[in-house]
Protein backbone atom coordinates (compact mmCIF):
# COMPACT_ATOMS: atom_id res chain seq x y z
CA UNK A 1 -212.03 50.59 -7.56
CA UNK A 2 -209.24 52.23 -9.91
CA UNK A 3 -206.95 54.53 -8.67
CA UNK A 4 -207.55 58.06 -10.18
CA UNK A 5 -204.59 60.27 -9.08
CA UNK A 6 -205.70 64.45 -8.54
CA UNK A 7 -204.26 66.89 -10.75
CA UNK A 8 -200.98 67.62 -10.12
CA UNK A 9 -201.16 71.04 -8.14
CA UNK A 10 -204.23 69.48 -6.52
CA UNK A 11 -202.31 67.83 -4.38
CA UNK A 12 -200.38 71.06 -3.24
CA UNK A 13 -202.59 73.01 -2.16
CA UNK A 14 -203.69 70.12 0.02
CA UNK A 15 -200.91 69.53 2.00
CA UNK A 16 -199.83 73.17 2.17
CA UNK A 17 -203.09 74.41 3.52
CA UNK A 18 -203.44 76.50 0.49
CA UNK A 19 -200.56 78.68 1.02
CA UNK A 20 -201.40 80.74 -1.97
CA UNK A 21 -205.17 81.12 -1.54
CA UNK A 22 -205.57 79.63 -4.78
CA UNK A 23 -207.76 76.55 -4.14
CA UNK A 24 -209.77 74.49 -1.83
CA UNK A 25 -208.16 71.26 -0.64
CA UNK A 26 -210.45 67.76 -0.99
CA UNK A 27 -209.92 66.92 2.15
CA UNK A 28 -209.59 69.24 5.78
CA UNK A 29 -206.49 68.10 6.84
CA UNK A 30 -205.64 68.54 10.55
CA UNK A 31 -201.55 67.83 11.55
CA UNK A 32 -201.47 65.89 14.71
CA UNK A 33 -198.56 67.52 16.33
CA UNK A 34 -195.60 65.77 18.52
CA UNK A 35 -192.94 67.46 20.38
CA UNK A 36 -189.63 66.06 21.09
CA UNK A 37 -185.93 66.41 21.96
CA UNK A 38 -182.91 64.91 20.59
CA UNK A 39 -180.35 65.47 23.17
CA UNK A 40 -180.07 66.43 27.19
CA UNK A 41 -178.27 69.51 25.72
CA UNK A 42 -181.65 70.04 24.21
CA UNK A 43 -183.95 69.69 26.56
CA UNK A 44 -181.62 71.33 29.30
CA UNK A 45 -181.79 74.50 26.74
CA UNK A 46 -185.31 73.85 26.65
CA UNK A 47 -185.16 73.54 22.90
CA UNK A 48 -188.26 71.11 21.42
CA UNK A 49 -188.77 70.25 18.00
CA UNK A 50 -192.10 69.71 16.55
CA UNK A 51 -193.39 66.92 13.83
CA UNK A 52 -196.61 67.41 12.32
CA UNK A 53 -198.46 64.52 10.07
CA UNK A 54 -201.86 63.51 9.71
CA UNK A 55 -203.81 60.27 7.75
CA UNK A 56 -206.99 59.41 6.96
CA UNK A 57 -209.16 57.41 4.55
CA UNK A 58 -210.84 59.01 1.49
CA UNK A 59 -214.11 57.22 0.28
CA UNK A 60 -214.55 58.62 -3.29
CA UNK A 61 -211.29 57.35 -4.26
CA UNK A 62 -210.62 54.56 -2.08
CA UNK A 63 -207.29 55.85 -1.02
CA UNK A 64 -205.46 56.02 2.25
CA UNK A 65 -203.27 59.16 2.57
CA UNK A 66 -201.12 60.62 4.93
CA UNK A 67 -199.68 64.48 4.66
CA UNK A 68 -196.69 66.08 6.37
CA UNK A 69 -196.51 69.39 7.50
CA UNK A 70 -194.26 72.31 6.08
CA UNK A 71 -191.34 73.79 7.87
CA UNK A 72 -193.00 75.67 11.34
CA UNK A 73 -191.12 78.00 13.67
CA UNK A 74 -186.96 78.03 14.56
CA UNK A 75 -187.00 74.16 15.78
CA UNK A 76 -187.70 73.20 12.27
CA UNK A 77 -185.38 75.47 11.20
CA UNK A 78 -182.62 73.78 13.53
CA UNK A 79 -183.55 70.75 12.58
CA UNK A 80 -182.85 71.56 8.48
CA UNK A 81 -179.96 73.72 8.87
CA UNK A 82 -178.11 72.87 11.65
CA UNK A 83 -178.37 69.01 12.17
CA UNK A 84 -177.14 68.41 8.59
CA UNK A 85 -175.11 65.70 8.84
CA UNK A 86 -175.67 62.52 7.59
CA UNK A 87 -176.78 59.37 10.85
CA UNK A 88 -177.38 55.68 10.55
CA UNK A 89 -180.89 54.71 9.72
CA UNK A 90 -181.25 51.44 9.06
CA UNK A 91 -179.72 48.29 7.72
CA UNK A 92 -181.56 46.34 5.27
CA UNK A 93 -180.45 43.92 2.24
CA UNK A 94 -180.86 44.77 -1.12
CA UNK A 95 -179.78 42.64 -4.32
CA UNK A 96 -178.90 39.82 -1.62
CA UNK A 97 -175.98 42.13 0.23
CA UNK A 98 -176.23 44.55 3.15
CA UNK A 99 -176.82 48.01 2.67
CA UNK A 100 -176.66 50.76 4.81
CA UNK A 101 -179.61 53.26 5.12
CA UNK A 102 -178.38 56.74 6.20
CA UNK A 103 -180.45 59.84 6.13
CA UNK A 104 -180.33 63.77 7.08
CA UNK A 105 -179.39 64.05 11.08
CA UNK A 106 -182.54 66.17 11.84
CA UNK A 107 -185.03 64.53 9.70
CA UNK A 108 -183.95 61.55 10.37
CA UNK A 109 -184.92 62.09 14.15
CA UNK A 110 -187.85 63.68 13.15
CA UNK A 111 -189.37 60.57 11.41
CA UNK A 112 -188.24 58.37 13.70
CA UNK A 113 -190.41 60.12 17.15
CA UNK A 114 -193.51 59.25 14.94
CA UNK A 115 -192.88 56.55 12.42
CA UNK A 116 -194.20 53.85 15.17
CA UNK A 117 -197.67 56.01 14.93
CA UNK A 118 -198.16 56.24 11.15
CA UNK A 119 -197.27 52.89 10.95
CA UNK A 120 -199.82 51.59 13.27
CA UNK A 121 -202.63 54.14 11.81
CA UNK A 122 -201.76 53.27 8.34
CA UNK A 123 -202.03 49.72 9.88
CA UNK A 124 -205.47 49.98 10.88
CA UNK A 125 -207.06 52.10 7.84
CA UNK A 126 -205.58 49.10 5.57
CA UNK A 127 -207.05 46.44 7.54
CA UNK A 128 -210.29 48.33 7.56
CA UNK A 129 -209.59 49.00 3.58
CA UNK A 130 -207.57 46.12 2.13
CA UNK A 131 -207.87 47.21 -1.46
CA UNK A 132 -207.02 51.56 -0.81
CA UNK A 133 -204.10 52.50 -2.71
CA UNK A 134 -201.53 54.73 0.02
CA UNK A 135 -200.72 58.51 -1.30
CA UNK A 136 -198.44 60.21 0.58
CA UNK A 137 -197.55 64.34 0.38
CA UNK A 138 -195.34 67.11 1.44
CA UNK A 139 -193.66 70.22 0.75
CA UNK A 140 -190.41 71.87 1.80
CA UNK A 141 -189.62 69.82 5.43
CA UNK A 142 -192.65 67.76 4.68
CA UNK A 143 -191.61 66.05 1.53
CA UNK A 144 -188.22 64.47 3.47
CA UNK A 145 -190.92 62.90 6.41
CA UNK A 146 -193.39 61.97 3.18
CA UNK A 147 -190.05 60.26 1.47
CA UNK A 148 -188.96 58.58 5.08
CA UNK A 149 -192.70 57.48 5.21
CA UNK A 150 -192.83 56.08 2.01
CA UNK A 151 -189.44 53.63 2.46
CA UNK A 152 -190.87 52.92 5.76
CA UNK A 153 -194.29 51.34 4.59
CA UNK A 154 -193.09 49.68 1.99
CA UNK A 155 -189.83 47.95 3.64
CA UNK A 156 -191.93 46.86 6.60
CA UNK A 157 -195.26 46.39 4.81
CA UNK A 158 -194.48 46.02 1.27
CA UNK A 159 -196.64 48.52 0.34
CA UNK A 160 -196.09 50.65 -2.65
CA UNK A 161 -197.22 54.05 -2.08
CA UNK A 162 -197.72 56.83 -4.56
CA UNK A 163 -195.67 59.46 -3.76
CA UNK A 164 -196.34 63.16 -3.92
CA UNK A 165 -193.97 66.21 -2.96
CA UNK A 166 -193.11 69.53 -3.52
CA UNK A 167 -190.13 71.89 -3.41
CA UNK A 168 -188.58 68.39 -1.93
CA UNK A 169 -185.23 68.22 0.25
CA UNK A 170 -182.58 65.52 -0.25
CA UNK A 171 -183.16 63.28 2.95
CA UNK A 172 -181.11 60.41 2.12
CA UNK A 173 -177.36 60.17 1.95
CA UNK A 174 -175.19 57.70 -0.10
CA UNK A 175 -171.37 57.43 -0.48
CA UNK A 176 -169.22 56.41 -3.27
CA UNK A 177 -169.20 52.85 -2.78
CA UNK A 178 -173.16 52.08 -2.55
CA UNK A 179 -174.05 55.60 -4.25
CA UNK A 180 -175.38 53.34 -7.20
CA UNK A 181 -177.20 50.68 -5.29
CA UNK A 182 -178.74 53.82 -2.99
CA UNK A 183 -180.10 54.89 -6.45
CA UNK A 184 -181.61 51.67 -7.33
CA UNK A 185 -182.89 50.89 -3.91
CA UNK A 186 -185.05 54.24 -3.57
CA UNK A 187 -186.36 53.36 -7.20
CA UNK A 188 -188.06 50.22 -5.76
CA UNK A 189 -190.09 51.67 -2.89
CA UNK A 190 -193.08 53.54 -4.66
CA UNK A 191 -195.86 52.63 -7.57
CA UNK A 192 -195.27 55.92 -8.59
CA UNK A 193 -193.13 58.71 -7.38
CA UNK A 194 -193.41 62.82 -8.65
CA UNK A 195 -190.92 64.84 -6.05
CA UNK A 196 -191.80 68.10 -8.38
CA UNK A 197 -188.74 70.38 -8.08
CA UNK A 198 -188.64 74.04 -9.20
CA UNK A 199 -185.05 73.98 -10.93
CA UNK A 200 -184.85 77.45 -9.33
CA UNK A 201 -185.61 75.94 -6.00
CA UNK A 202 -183.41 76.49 -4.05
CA UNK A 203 -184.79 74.25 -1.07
CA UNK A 204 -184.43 71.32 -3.93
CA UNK A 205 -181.04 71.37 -3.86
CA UNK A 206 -180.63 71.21 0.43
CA UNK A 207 -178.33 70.01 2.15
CA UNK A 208 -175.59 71.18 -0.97
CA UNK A 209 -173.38 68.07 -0.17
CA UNK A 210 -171.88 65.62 -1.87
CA UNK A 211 -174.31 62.34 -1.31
CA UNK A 212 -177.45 63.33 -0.26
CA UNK A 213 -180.27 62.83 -2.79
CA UNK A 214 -184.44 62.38 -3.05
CA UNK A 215 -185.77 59.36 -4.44
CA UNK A 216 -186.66 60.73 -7.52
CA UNK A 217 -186.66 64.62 -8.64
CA UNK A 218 -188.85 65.66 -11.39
CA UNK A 219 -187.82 69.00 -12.39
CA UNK A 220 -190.20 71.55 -13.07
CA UNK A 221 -190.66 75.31 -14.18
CA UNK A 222 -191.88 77.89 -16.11
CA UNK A 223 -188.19 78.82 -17.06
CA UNK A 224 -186.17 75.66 -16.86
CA UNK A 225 -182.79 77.63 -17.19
CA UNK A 226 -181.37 77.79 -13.19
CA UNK A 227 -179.48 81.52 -12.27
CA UNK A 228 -178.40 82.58 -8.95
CA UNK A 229 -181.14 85.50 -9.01
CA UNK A 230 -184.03 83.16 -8.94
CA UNK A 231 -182.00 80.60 -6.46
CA UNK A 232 -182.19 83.44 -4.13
CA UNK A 233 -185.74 84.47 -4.30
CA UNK A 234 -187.45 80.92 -2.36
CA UNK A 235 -189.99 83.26 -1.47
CA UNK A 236 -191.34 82.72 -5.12
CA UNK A 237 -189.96 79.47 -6.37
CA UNK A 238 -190.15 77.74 -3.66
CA UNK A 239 -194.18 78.25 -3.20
CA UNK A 240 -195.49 78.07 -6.63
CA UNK A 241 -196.34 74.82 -6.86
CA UNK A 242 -200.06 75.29 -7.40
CA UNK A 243 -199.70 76.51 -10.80
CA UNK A 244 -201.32 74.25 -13.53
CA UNK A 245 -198.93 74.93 -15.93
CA UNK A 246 -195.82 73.70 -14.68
CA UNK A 247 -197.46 70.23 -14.81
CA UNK A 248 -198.94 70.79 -18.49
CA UNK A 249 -195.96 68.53 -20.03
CA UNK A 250 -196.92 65.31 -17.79
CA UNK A 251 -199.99 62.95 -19.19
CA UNK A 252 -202.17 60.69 -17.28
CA UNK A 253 -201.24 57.73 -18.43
CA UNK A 254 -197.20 59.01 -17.20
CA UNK A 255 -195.41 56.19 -14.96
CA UNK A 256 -192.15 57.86 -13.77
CA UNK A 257 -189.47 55.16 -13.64
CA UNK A 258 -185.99 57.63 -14.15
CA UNK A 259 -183.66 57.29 -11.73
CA UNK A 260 -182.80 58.85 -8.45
CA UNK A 261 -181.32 61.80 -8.10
């Protein structure tokens, strides 16, 4: 069967539980939730974070696809504001050298208390389905898990998912002497890749440091010019991503292959 990708804001209101009211979502999604601590500090505070994902099979399309939950109470919070700072990940080799995979402290940790679980679901749904394309969403925290998820898969699988988020942070971090292979790296991990970012998004733009990028930002909006009024209203830029229009300017047929940013 041929992959036939939803509209645009489709996919949205999906994995946001129709925030907005402003659609019904294909598929009921319900987040498996996992708790966990980080530190002793943590847990002697009694301070738990919380990850939320789910995955299942859809039929009609023949497509695996897993979803990542939104920012949820003060842990999550924590987890994007405080625990900024940039932590090993992984070492892989790319273009026949070494290179070092680091990624957002807290979202880092967050991928990594369930990434042993999605991988063994996703697993089982493709032996079941050999021939499902993978589709993976989020929004806000959700879109750094979907963009862990989606290097995951496909540097231990090989899989290349399609890649869906919205109002996405910057979960990676490079430095200046792999910044460029970073770039190229992340460009090699998805069949297709739309992180749709309001340019007055304020959330797009987190953590503000030097280094940390998405895999791929597609900017959006119904005014493309960015002021510090509208950077400071996330309220409405930040959850307006099930509007048609902002997607008007993007065909069918579109195969994003820009780079990283």
């Amino acid at each position: 069967m041929a992959y036939r990708r939803l509209p645009f804001e489709q996919y949205f209101i999906n994995t946001s539980e129709d925030y907005n009211g402003t659609g019904r979502s294909t598929f009921p999604v319900t987040y498996t939730a996992v708790s966990y601590c980080t530190s002793s500090l943590e847990k002697a505070l009694g301070l738990r974070h919380e990850v939320n994902y789910e995955i299942h099979y859809e039929p009609e399309r023949d497509v695996i696809q897993l979803n990542f939950q939104r920012t949820m109470g003060l842990a999550d919070w924590f987890a994007n504001v405080v625990e900024f700072s940039s932590k090993y990940y992984d070492a892989i080799t790319f273009e026949g050298e070494p290179l070092q995979l680091r990624v957002h402290h807290g979202w880092g940790d967050m991928y990594r208390t369930i990434k042993r679980d999605v991988r063994s679901q996703w697993q089982e749904l493709h032996q079941q389905h050999p021939e499902a394309a993978t589709e993976i969403l989020g929004w806000s925290l959700g879109s750094g898990q979907a963009s862990l998820c989606c290097q995951d898969l496909h540097y231990n699988f090989g899989v290349r998912p399609h890649l869906f988020t919205f109002g996405s942070v910057r979960p990676f971090k490079s430095v200046r002497s792999n910044d460029q292979r970073m770039r190229r790296y992340l460009d090699t991990v998805y069949e297709e890749c739309w992180n749709f970012s309001d340019v007055n998004d304020i959330v797009t733009y987190m953590p503000p440091f030097r280094g940390f990028l998405m895999i791929r930002r597609v900017d959006v909006g119904t005014s493309l010019r960015r002021t510090l009024r509208r950077l400071l209203d996330p309220y409405r830029f930040h959850t307006g991503y099930d509007r048609p229009e902002l997607y008007a300017s993007f065909g069918e047929a579109d195969r994003p292959d820009a780079p990283s940013d």
